[in-house]
PDB file of N, CA and C in Angstrom:
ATOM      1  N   UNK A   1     -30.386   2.944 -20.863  1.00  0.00           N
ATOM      2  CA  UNK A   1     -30.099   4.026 -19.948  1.00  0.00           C
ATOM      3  C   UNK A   1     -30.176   3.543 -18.505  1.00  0.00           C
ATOM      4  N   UNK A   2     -31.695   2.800 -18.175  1.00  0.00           N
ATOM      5  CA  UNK A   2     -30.934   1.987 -16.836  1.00  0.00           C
ATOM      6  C   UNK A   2     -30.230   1.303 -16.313  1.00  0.00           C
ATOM      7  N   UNK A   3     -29.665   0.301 -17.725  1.00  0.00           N
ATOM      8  CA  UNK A   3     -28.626  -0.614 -17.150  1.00  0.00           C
ATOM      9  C   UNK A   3     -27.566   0.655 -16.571  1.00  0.00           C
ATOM     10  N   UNK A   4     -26.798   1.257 -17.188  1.00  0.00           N
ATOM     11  CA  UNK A   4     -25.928   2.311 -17.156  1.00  0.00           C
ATOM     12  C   UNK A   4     -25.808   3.103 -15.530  1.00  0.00           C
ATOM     13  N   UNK A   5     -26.483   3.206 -15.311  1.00  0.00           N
ATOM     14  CA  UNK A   5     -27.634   3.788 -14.243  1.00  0.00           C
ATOM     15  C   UNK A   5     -27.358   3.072 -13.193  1.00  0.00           C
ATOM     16  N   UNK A   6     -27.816   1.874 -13.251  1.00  0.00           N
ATOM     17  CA  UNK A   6     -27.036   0.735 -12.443  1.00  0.00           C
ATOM     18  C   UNK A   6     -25.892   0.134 -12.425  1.00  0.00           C
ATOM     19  N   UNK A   7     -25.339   0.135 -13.375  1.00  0.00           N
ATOM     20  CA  UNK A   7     -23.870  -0.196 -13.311  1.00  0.00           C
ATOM     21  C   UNK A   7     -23.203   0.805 -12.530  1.00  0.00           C
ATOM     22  N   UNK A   8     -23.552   2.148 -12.692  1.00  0.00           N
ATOM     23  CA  UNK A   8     -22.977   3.173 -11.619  1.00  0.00           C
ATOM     24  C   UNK A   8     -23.287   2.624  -9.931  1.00  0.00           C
ATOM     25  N   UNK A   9     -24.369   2.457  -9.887  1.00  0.00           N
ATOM     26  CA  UNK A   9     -24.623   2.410  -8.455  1.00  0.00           C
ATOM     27  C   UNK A   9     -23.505   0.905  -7.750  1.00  0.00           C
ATOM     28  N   UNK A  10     -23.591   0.089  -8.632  1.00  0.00           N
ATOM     29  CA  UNK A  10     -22.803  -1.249  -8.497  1.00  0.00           C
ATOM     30  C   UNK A  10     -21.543  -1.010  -7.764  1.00  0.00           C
ATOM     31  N   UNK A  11     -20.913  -1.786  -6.750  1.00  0.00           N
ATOM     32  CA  UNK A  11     -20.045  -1.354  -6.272  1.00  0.00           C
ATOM     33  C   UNK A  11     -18.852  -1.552  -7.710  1.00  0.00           C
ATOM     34  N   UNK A  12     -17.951  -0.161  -7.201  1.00  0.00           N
ATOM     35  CA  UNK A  12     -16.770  -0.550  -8.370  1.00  0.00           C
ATOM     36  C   UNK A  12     -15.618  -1.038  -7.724  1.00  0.00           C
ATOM     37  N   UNK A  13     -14.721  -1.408  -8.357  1.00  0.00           N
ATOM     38  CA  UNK A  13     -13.394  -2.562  -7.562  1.00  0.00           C
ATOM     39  C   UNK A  13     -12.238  -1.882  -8.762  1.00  0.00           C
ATOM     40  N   UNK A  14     -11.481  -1.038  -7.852  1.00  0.00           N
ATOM     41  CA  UNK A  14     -10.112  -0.614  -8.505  1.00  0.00           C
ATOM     42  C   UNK A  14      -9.007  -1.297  -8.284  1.00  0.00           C
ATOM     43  N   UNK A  15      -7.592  -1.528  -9.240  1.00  0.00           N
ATOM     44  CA  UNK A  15      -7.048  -1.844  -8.814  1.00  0.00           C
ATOM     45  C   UNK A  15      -5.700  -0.875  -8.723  1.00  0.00           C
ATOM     46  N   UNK A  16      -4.469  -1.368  -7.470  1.00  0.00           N
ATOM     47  CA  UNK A  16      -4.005  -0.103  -6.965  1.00  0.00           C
ATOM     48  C   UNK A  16      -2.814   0.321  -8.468  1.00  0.00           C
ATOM     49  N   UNK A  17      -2.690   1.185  -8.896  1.00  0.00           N
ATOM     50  CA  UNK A  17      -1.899   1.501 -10.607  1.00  0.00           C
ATOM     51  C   UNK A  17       0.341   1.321  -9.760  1.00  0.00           C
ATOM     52  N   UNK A  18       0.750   0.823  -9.731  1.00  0.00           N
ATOM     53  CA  UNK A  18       1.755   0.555  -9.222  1.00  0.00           C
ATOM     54  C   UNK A  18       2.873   1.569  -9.300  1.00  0.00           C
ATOM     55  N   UNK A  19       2.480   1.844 -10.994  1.00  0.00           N
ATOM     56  CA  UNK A  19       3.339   2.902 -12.072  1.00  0.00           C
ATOM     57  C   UNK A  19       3.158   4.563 -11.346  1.00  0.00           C
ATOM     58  N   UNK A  20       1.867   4.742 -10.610  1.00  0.00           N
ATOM     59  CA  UNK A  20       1.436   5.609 -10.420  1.00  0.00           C
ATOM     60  C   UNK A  20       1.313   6.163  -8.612  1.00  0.00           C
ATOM     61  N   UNK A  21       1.704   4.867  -7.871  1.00  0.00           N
ATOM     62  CA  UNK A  21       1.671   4.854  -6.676  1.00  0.00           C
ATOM     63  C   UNK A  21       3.145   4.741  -5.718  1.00  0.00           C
ATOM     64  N   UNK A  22       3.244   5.049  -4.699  1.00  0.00           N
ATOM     65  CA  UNK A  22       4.066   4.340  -3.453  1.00  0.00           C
ATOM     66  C   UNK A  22       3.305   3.949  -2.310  1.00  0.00           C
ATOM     67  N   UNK A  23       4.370   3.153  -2.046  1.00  0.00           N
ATOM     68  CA  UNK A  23       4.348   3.044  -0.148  1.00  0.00           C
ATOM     69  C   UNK A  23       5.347   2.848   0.427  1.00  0.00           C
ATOM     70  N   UNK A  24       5.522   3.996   1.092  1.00  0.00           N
ATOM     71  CA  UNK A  24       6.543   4.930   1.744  1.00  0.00           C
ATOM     72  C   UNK A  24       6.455   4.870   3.188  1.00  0.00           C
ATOM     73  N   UNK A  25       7.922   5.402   3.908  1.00  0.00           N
ATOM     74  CA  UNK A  25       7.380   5.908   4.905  1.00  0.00           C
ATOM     75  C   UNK A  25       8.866   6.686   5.695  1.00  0.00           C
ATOM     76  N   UNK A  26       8.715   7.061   6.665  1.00  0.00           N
ATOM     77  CA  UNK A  26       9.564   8.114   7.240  1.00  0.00           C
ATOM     78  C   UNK A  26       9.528   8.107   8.907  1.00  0.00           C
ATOM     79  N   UNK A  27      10.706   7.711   9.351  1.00  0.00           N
ATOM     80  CA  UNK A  27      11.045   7.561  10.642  1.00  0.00           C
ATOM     81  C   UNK A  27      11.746   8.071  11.127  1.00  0.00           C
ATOM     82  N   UNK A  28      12.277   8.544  12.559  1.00  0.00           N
ATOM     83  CA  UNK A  28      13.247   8.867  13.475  1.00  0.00           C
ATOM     84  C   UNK A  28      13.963   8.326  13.849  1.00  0.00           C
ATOM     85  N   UNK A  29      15.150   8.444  13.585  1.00  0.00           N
ATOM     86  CA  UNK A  29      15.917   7.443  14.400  1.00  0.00           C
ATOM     87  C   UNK A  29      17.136   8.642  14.882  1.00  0.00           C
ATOM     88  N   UNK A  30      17.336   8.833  16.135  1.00  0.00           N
ATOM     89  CA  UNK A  30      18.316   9.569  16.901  1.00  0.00           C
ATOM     90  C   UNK A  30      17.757  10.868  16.525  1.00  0.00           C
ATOM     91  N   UNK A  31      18.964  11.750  15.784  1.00  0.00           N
ATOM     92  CA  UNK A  31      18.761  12.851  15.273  1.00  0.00           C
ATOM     93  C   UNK A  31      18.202  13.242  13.726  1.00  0.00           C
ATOM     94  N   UNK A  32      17.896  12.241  12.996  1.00  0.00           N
ATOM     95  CA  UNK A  32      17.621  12.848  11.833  1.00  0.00           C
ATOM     96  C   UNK A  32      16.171  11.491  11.375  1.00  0.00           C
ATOM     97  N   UNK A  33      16.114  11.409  10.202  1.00  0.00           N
ATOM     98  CA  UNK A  33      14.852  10.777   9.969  1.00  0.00           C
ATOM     99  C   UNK A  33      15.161   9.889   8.789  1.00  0.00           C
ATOM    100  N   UNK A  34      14.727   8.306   8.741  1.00  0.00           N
ATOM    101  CA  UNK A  34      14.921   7.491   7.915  1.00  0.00           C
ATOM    102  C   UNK A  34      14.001   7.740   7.198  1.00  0.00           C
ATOM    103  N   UNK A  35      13.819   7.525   5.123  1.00  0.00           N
ATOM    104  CA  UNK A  35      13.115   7.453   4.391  1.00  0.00           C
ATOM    105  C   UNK A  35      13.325   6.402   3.997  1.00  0.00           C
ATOM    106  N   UNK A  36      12.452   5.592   3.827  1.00  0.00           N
ATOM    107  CA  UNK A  36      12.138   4.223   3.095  1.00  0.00           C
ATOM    108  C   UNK A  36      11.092   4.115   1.939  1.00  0.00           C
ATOM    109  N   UNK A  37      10.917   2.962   1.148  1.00  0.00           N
ATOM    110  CA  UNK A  37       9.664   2.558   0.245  1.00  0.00           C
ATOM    111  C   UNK A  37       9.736   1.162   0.110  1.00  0.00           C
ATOM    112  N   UNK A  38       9.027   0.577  -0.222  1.00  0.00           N
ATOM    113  CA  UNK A  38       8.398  -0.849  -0.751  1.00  0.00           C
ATOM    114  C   UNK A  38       8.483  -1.108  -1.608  1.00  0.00           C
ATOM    115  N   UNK A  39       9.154  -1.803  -2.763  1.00  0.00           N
ATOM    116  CA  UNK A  39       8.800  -1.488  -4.244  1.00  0.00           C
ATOM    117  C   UNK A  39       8.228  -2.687  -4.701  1.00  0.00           C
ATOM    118  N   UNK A  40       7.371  -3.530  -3.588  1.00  0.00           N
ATOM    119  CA  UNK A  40       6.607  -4.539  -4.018  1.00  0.00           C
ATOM    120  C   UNK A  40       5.465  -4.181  -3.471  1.00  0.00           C
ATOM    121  N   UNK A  41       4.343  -4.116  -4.131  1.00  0.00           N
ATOM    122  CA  UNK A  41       3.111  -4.444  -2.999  1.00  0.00           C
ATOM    123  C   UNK A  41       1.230  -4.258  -4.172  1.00  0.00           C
ATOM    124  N   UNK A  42       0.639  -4.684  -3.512  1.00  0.00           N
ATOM    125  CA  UNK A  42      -0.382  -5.028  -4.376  1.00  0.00           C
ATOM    126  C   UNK A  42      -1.727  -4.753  -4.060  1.00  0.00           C
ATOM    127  N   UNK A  43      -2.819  -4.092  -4.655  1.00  0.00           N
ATOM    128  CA  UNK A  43      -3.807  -3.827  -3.544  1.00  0.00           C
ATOM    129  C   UNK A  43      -4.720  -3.437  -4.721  1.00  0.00           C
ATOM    130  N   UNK A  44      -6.292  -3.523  -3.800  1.00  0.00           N
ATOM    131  CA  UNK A  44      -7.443  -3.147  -4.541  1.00  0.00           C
ATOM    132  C   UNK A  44      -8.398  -1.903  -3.756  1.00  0.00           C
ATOM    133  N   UNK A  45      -9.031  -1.451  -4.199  1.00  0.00           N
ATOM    134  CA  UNK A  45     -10.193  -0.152  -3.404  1.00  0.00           C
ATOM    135  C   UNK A  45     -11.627  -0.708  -3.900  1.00  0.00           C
ATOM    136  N   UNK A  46     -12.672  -1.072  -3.300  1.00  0.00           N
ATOM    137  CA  UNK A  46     -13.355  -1.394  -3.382  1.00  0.00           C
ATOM    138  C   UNK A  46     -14.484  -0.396  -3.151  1.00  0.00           C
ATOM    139  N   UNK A  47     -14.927   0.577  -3.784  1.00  0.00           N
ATOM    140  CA  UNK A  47     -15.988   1.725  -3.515  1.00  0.00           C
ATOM    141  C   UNK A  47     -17.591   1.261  -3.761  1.00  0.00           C
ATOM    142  N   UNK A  48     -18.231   1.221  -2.982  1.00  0.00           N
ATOM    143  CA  UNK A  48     -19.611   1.720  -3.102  1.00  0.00           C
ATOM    144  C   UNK A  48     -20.728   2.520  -2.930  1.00  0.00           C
ATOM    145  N   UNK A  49     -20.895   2.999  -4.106  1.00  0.00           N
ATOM    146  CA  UNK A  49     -21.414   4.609  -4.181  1.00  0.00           C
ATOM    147  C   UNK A  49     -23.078   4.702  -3.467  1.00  0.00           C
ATOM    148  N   UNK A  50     -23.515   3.864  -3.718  1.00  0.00           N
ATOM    149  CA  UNK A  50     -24.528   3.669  -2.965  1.00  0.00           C
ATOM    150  C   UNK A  50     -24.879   3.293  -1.666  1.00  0.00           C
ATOM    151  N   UNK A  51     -23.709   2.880  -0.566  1.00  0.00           N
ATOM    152  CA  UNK A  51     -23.081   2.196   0.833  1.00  0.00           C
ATOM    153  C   UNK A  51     -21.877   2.258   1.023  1.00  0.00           C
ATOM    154  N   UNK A  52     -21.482   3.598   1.161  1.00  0.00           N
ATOM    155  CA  UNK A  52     -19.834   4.290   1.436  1.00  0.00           C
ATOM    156  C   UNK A  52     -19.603   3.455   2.390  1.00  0.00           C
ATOM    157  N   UNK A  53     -20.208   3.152   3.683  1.00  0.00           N
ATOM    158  CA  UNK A  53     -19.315   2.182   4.868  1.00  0.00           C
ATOM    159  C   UNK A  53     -19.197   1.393   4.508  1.00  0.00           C
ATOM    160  N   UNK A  54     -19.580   0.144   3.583  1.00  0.00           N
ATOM    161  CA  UNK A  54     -19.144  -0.717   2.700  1.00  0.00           C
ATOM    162  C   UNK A  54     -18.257  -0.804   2.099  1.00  0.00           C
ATOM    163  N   UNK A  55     -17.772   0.344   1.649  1.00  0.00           N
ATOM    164  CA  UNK A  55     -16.488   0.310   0.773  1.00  0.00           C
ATOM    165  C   UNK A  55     -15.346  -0.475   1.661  1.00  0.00           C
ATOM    166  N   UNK A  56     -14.214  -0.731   0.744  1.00  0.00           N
ATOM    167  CA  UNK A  56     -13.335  -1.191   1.292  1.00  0.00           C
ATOM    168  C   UNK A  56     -12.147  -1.461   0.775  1.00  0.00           C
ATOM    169  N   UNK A  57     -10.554  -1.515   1.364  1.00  0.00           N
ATOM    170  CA  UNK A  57      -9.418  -1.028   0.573  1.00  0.00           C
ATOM    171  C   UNK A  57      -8.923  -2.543   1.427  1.00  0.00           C
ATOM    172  N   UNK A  58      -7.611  -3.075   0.456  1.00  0.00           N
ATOM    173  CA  UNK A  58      -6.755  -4.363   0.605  1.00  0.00           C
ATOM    174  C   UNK A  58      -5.311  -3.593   0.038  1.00  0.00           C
ATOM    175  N   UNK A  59      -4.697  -4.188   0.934  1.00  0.00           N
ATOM    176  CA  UNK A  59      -3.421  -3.750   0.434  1.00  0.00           C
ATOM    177  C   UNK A  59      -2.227  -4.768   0.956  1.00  0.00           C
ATOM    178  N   UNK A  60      -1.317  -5.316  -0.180  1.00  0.00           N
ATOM    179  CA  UNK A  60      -0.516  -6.426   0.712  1.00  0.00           C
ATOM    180  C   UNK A  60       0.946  -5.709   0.584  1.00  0.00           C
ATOM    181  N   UNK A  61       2.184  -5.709   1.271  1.00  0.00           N
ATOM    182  CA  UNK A  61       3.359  -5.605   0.709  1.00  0.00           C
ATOM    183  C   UNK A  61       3.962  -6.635   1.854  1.00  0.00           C
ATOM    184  N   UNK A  62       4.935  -6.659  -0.092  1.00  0.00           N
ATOM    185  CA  UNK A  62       5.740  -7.321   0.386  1.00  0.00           C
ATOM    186  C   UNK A  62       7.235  -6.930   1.186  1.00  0.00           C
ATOM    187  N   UNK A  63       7.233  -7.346   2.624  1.00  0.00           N
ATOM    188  CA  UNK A  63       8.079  -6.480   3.360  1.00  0.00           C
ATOM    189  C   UNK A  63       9.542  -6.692   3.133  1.00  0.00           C
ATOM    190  N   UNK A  64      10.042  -7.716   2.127  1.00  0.00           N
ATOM    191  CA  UNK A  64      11.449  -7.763   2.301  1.00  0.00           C
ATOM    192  C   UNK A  64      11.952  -6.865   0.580  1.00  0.00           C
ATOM    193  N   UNK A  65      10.989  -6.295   0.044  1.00  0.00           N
ATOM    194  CA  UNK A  65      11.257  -5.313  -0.733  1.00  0.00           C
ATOM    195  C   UNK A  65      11.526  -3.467  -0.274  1.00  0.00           C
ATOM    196  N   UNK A  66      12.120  -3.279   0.876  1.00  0.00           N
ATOM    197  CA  UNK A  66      11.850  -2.662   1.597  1.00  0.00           C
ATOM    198  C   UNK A  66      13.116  -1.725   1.161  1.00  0.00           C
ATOM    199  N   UNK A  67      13.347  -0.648   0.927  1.00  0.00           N
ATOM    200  CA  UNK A  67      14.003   0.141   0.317  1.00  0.00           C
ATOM    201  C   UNK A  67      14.508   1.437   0.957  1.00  0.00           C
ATOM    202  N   UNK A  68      15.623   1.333   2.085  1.00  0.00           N
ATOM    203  CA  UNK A  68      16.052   2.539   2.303  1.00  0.00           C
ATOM    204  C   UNK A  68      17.577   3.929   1.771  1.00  0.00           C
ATOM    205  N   UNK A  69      18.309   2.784   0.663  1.00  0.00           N
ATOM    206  CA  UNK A  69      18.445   3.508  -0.183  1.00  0.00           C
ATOM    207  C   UNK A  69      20.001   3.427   1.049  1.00  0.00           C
ATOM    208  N   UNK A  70      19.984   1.925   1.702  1.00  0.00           N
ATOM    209  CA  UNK A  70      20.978   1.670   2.790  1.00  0.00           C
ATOM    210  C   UNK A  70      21.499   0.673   2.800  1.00  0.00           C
ATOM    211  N   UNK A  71      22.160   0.169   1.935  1.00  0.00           N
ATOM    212  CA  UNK A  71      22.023  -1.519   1.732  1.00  0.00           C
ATOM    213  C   UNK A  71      22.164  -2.108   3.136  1.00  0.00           C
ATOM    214  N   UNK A  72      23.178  -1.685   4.119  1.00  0.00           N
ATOM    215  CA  UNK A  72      23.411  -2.501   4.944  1.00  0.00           C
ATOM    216  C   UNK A  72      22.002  -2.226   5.826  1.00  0.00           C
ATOM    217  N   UNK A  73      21.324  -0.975   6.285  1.00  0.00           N
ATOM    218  CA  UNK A  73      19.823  -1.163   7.143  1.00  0.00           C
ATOM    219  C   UNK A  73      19.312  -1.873   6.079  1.00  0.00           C
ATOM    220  N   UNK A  74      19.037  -1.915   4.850  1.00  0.00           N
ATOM    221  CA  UNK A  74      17.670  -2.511   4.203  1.00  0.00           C
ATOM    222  C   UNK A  74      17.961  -4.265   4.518  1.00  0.00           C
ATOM    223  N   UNK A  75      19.343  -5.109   4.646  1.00  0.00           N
ATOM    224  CA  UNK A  75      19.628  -6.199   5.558  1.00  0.00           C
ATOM    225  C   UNK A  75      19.101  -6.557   6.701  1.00  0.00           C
ATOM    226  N   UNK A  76      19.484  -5.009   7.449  1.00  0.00           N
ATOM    227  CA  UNK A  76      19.172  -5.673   8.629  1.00  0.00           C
ATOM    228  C   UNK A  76      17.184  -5.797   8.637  1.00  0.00           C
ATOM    229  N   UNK A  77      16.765  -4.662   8.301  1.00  0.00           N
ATOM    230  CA  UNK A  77      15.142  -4.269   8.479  1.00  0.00           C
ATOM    231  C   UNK A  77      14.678  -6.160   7.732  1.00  0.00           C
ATOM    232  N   UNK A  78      15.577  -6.237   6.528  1.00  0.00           N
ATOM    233  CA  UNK A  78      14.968  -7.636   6.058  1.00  0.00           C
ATOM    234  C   UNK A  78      14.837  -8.808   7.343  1.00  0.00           C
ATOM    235  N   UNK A  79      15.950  -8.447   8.037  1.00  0.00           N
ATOM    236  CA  UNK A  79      16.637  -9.734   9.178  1.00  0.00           C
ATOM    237  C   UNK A  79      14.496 -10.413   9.948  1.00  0.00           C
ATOM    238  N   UNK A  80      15.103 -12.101  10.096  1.00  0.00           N
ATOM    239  CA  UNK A  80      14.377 -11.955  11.266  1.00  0.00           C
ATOM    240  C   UNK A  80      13.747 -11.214  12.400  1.00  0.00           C
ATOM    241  N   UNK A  81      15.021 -10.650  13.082  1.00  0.00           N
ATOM    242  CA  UNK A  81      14.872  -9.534  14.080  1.00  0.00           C
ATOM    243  C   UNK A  81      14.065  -8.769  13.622  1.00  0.00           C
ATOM    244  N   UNK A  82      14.243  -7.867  12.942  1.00  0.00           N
ATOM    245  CA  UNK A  82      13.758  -6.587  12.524  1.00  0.00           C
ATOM    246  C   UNK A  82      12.132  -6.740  11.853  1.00  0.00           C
ATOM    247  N   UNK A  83      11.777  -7.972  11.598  1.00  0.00           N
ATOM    248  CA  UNK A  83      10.387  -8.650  11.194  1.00  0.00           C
ATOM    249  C   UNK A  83       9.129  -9.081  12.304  1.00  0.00           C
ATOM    250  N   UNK A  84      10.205  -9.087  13.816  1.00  0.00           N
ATOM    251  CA  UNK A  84       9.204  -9.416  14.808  1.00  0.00           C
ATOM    252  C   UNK A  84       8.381  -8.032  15.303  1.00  0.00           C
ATOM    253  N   UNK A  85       7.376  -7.897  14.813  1.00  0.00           N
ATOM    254  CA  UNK A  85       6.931  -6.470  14.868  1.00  0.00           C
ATOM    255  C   UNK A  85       5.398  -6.600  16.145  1.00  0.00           C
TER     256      UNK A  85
END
């Protein structure tokens, strides 16, 4: 019963479910608003229940998977240019 006990308190380390997630996002451009997504990217959540400011989240994407559903912007956003951020 104490191991148990302690294994709770232990920090836990999730990893991000891909099937179950995005990363998205939504911009302005002139008059109307670009929607994009990522359909690469990889990440963990690191919680500790016992030292919440401890916790801690990683998240990588990969930016030339970048998806606006535009072939010719999702080119350019890939371009050099569009990478110097």
């Amino acid at each position: 019963m104490t191991a148990a006990l302690d294994a709770m308190k232990a920090a836990q380390t999730y990893a991000i479910d891909k099937t179950h997630s995005e990363v998205a996002f939504q911009v302005r451009h002139l008059l109307t608003k670009v929607r994009g997504r990522f359909t690469e990217f990889a990440g963990t959540v690191v919680f500790d229940l016992e030292h919440p400011g401890q916790s801690s989240a990683s998240l990588t994407i990969d930016a030339s998977s970048v998806d606006t559903g535009t072939p010719d912007r999702d080119t350019h956003l890939r371009s050099d240019v569009a990478m110097i951020i």
